[in-house]
Each structure stands twice: as structure tokens, then as C-alpha cells.
Protein backbone atom coordinates (compact mmCIF):
# COMPACT_ATOMS: atom_id res chain seq x y z
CA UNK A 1 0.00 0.00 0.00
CA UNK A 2 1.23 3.81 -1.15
CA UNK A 3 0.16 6.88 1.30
CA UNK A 4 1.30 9.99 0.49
CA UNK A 5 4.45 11.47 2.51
CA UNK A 6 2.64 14.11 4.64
CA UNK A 7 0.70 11.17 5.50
CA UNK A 8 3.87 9.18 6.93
CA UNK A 9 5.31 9.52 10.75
CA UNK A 10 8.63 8.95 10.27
CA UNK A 11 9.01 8.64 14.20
CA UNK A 12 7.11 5.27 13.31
CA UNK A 13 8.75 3.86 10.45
CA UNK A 14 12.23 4.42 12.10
CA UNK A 15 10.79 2.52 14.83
CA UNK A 16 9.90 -0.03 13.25
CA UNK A 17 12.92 -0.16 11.46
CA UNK A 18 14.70 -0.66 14.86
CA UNK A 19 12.99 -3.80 15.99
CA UNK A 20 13.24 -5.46 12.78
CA UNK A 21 16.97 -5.12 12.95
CA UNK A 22 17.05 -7.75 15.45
CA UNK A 23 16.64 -11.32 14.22
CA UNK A 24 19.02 -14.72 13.94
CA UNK A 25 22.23 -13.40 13.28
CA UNK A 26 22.34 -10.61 15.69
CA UNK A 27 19.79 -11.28 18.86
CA UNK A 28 21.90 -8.48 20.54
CA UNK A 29 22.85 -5.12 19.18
CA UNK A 30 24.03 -1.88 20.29
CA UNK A 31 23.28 1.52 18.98
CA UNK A 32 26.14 1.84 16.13
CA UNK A 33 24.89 -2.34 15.09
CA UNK A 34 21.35 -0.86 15.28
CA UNK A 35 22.39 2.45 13.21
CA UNK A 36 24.11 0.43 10.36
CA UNK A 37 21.32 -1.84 10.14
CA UNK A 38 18.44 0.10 10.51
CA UNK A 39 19.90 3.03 8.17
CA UNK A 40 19.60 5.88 10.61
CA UNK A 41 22.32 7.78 12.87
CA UNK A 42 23.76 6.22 15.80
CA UNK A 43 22.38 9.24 17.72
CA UNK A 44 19.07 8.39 16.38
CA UNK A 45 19.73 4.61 16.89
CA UNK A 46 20.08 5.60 20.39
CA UNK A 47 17.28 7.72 21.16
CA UNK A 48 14.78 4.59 19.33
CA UNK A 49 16.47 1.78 21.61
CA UNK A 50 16.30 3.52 24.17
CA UNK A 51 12.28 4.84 23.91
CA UNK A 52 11.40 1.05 23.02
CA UNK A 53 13.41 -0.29 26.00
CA UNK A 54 11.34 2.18 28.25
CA UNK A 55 8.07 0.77 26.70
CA UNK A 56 9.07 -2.95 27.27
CA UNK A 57 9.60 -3.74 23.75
CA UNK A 58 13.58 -4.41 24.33
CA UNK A 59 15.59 -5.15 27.61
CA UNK A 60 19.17 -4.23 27.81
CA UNK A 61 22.22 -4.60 30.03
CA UNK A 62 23.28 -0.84 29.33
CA UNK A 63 25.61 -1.26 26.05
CA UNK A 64 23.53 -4.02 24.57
CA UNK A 65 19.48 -4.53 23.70
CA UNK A 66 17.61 -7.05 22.85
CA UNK A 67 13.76 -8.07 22.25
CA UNK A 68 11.89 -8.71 24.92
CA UNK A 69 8.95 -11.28 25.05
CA UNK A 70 6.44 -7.84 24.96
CA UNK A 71 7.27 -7.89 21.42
CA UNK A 72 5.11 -11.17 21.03
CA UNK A 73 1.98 -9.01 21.35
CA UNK A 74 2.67 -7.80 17.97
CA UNK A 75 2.13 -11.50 16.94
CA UNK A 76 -0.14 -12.91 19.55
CA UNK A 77 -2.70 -10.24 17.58
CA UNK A 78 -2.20 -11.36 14.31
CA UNK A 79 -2.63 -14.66 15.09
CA UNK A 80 -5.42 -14.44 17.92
CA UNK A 81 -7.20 -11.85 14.91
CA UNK A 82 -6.60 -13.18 11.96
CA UNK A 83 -8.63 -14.98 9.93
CA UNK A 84 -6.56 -17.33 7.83
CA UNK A 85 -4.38 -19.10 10.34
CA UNK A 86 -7.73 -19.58 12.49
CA UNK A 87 -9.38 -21.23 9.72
CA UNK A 88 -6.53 -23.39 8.12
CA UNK A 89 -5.18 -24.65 11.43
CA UNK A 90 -7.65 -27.32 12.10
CA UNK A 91 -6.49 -28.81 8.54
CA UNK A 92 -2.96 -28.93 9.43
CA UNK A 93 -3.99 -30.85 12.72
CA UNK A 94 -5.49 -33.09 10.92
CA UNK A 95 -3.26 -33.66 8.16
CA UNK A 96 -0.24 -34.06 10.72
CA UNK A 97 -2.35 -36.57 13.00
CA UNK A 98 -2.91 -38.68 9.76
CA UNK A 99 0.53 -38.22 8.67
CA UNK A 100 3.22 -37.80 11.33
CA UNK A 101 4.36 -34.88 8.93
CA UNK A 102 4.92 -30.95 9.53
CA UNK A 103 2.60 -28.92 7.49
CA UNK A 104 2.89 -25.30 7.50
CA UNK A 105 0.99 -22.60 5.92
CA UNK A 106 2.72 -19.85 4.83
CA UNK A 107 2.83 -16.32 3.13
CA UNK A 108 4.57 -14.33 1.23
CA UNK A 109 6.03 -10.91 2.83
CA UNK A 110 8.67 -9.21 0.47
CA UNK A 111 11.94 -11.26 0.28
CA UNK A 112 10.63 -13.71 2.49
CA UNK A 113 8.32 -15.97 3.35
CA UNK A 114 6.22 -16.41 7.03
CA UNK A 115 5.07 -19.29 8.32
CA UNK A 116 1.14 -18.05 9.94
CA UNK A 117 -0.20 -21.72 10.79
CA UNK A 118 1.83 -24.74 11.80
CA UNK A 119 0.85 -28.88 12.66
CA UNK A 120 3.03 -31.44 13.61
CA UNK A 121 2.02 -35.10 14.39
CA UNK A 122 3.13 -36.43 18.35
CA UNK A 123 5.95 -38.21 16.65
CA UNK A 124 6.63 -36.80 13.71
CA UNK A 125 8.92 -38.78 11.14
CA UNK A 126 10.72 -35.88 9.97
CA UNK A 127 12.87 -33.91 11.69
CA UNK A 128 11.66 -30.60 12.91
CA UNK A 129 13.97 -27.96 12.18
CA UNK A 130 15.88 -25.35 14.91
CA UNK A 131 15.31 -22.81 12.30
CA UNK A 132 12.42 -22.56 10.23
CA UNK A 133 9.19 -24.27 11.76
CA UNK A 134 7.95 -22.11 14.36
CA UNK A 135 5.00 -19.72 13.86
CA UNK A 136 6.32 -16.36 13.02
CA UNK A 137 9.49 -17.92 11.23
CA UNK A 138 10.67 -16.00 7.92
CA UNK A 139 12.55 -18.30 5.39
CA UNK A 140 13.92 -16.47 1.91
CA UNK A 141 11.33 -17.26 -0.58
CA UNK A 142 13.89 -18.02 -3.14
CA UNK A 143 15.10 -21.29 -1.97
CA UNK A 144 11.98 -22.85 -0.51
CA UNK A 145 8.89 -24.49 -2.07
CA UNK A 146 6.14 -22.27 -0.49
CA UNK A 147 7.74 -19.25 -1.91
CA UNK A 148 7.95 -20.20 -5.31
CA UNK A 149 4.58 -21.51 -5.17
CA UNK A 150 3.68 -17.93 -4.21
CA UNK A 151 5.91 -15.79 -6.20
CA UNK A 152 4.13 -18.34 -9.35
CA UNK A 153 1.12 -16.69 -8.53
CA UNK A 154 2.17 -13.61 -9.46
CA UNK A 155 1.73 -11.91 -12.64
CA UNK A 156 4.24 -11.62 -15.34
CA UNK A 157 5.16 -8.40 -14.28
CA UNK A 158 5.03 -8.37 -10.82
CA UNK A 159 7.43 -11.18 -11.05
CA UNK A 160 9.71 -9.27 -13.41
CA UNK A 161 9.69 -6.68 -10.65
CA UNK A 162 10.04 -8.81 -7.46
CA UNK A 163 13.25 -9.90 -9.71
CA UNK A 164 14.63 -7.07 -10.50
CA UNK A 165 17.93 -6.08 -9.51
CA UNK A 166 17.65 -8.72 -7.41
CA UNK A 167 20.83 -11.50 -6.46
CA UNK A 168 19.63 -14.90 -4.62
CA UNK A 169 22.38 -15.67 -2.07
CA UNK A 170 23.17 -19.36 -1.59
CA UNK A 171 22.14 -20.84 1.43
CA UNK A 172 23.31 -24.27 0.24
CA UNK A 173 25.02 -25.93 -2.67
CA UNK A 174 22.20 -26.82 -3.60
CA UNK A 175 20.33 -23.47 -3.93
CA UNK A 176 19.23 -22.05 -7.31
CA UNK A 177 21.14 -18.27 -7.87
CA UNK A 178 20.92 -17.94 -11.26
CA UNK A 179 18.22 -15.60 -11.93
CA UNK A 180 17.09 -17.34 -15.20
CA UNK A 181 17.18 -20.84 -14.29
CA UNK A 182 15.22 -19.42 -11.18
CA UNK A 183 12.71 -17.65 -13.27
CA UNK A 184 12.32 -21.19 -14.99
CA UNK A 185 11.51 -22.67 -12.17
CA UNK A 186 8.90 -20.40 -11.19
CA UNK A 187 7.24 -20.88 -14.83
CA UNK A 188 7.24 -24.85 -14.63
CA UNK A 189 5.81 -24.15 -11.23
CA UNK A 190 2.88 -22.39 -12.37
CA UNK A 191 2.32 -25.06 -14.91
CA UNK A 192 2.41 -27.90 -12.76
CA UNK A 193 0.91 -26.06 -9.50
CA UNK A 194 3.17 -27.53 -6.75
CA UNK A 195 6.85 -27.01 -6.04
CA UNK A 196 9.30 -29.64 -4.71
CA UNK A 197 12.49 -28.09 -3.29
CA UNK A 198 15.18 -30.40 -2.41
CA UNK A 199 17.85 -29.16 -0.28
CA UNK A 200 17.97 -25.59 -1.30
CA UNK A 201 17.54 -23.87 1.75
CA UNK A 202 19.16 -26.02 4.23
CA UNK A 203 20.76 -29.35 3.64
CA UNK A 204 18.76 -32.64 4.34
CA UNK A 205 15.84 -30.41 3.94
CA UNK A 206 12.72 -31.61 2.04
CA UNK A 207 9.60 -29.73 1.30
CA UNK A 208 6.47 -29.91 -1.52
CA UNK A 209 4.03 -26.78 -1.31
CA UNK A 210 0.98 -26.49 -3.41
CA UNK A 211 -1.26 -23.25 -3.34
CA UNK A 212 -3.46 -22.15 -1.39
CA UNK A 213 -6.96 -20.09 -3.01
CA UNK A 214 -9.94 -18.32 -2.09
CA UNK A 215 -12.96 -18.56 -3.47
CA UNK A 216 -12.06 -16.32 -5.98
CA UNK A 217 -9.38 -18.41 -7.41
CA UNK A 218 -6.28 -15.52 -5.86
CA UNK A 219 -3.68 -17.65 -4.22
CA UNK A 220 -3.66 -16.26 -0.83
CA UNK A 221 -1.11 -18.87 0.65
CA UNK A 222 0.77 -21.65 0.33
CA UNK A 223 0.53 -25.51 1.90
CA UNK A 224 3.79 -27.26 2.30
CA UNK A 225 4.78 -30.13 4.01
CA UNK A 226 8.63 -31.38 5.17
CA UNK A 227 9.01 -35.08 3.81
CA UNK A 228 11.84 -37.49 4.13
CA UNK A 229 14.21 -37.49 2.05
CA UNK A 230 14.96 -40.37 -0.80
CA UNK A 231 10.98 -41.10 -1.66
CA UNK A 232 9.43 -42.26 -4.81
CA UNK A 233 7.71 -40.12 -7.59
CA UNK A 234 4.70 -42.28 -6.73
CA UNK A 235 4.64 -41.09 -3.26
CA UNK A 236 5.51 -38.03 -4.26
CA UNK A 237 2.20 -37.93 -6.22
CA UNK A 238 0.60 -38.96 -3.16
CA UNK A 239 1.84 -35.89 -1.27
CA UNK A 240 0.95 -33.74 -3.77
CA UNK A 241 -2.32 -34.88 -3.97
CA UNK A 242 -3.04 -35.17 -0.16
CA UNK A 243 -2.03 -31.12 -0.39
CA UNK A 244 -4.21 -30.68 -3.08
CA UNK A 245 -7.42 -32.48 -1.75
CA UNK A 246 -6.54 -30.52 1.76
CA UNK A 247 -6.05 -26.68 -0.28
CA UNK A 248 -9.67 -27.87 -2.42
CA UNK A 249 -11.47 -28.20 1.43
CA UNK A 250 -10.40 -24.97 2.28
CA UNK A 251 -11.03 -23.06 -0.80
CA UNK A 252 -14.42 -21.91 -0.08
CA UNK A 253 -13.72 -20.86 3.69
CA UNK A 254 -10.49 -18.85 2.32
């Protein structure tokens, strides 16, 4: 969404800005990390770590912050208000009690992709993941199977711009960086409608996503399930169908 500038409080967006610097690689940051990463002046920096550690949002040792568990309100409302995860979670339950599997849903958000709805079976045959499975988690949508499901939803030029100027790091040997042979795989994507990527994002790391649609027919998510590595196309087909059948039950409550 576009607002017009006068319509903008910066105060806000620098704010913002602040807290989002925090994530995996640096859980603890003072104000010249926060400056460099948030694109503001370490005075600035400062003055915004400081203001959110006042409000609970960060706790700090004096040199240091770091997000405090106030910040899960942010989330806790999305999730306790939002529509979609409310509706597709009892799915996933079901799918993962029937399967032993993990099945996320997940959307797109810029770069990345979010996981807003998450089942797991009580002794699930795949291995859950440290990184990457927990509600709220944001994976790069180039090397994973729900983001190219989503970014295969797009139109032509969307895509085009999505890709545009754009590098894909590699997270593994495995992971596609070539930006034609990526745009490739985003076309066969949207002719098969499912996405199998093997590897790409972290090693040992299986996943098949299929879309998710409203009753309009506008992919509003994307289903994907971890699976064990090695398995046959026919169970493959199987997946993919399972998926399918579970993304044609939701459809009309989407």
C-alpha cells in the first residue's frame, strides 16, 4: 500500500525499522549495530532503543538490547485476529495426525516468506527444524517451495519486478542463484501447480508446497509439508495430492 508522505510519521517507520533489525544473526545489538542496520544515525539509533526499551519492547544490560517477550503481542494479535491461520489450522492438525508430517501454511512478505499456521504429528517422522518451523518464522522465498509456489502466482510483471535487480544468495550448494534458471523454475511451477524443493535452503531439507486459493481463485497462501528425504515419484504424487485435496477443502472458507 502507497500513502502519500505528509501522511507518513517517520518517528514510526524508524521505529519499526529498529525492531526489525534484530533477528538470527544478531539477537543483541548496540546503537552503532542498530544504526548500520536500521539506516539511521547512531544518535538516532540511540534515542529509538532507548524509547522502546522504556516501553518494554527491548531489555538491555546498558551497552547491549535485545527483544523482549512484549514484542510477542505484535504476533499474539495477528494470530489471535486473523482470519486465515484460524481457519486453516484445524487442517494442518489433521493432516499431521494422519501423517506424522509438519505442514505449514505460509505467506509471502517481500523477500521472504512467514510461516502463519503450523501442525506437527506427536511423533513426527521428519525432523523438525531449529530454524524454520515455528510460527512467526521468515525463510527467503527463493530457496523454498512455499515461496515459489507464491511468487508463481504472481503476474508476469510483478514477477519481473520482485526480480529485478535482485541476487539470490546461496544458502546451500544446492540453492538455485541464477536468476534465469530461477525464473524457470517459477514458470514450470505455475504449470504444474506444486513445487518440490530439495535441499535448497538447508541441507537434508525436504519440502512440496501447493497453493493455497480463495474462493475467488487468488492464491492467498501456500501448503507445504517437510518429507523425508529419498521417496518415490509415486509417493511423491501422493503428497501432492493429499495437499491438493486438503487446499480444495479450504477453498471456499479462504
Amino acid at each position: 500500500m502507497s500513502i502519500a508522505r505528509a501522511d507518513t510519521i517517520d518517528g514510526l517507520v524508524k521505529g519499526l525499522a529498529v525492531l526489525e533489525s534484530f533477528d538470527t544473526e544478531r539477537q543483541r545489538l548496540n546503537a552503532t549495530q542498530t544504526a548500520e542496520r536500521a539506516g539511521l544515525t547512531r544518535a538516532a539509533a540511540r534515542r529509538h532503543l532507548l524509547t522502546l526499551a522504556h516501553l518494554g519492547y527491548l531489555e538491555t544490560d546498558g551497552s547491549y538490547f535485545w527483544l523482549s517477550p512484549r514484542v510477542l503481542r505484535l504476533s499474539g494479535a495477528y494470530l489471535a485476529s486473523a482470519r486465515l491461520p484460524r481457519v486453516i489450522q484445524p487442517t494442518l492438525n489433521r493432516l499431521a495426525a494422519e501423517t506424522q508430517d509438519v505442514y505449514s501454511a505460509v505467506m509471502l512478505d517481500g523477500d521472504e516468506v512467514v510461516i502463519v499456521a503450523r501442525g506437527a504429528g506427536p511423533a513426527p517422522t521428519t525432523r523438525l527444524l531449529a530454524y524454520g518451523m515455528h510460527l512467526g518464522a521468515r525463510l527467503p522465498a527463493h530457496a523454498t517451495s512455499t515461496g515459489r509456489v507464491l511468487l508463481a502466482a504472481l503476474t508476469s510483471d510483478e514477477l519481473d519486478s520482485w526480480l529485478a535487480g535482485r541476487s539470490l544468495p546461496r544458502l546451500t550448494p544446492h540453492t538455485t542463484t541464477d536468476l534465469a534458471a530461477f525464473k524457470a523454475l517459477i514458470e514450470e511451477t505455475a504449470r504444474q501447480d506444486y513445487c518440490i524443493a530439495s535441499e535448497e535452503h538447508e541441507l537434508g531439507v525436504h519440502a512440496i508446497a501447493v497453493p493455497l486459493r480463495n474462493a475467488q481463485g487468488r492464491t492467498v497462501a501456500a501448503l507445504n509439508v517437510i518429507v523425508p528425504q529419498g521417496g518415490t515419484q509415486q509417493q511423491t504424487d501422493r503428497v501432492v495430492e493429499r495437499l491438493r485435496e486438503a487446499a480444495a477443502e479450504l477453498r471456499s472458507m479462504l
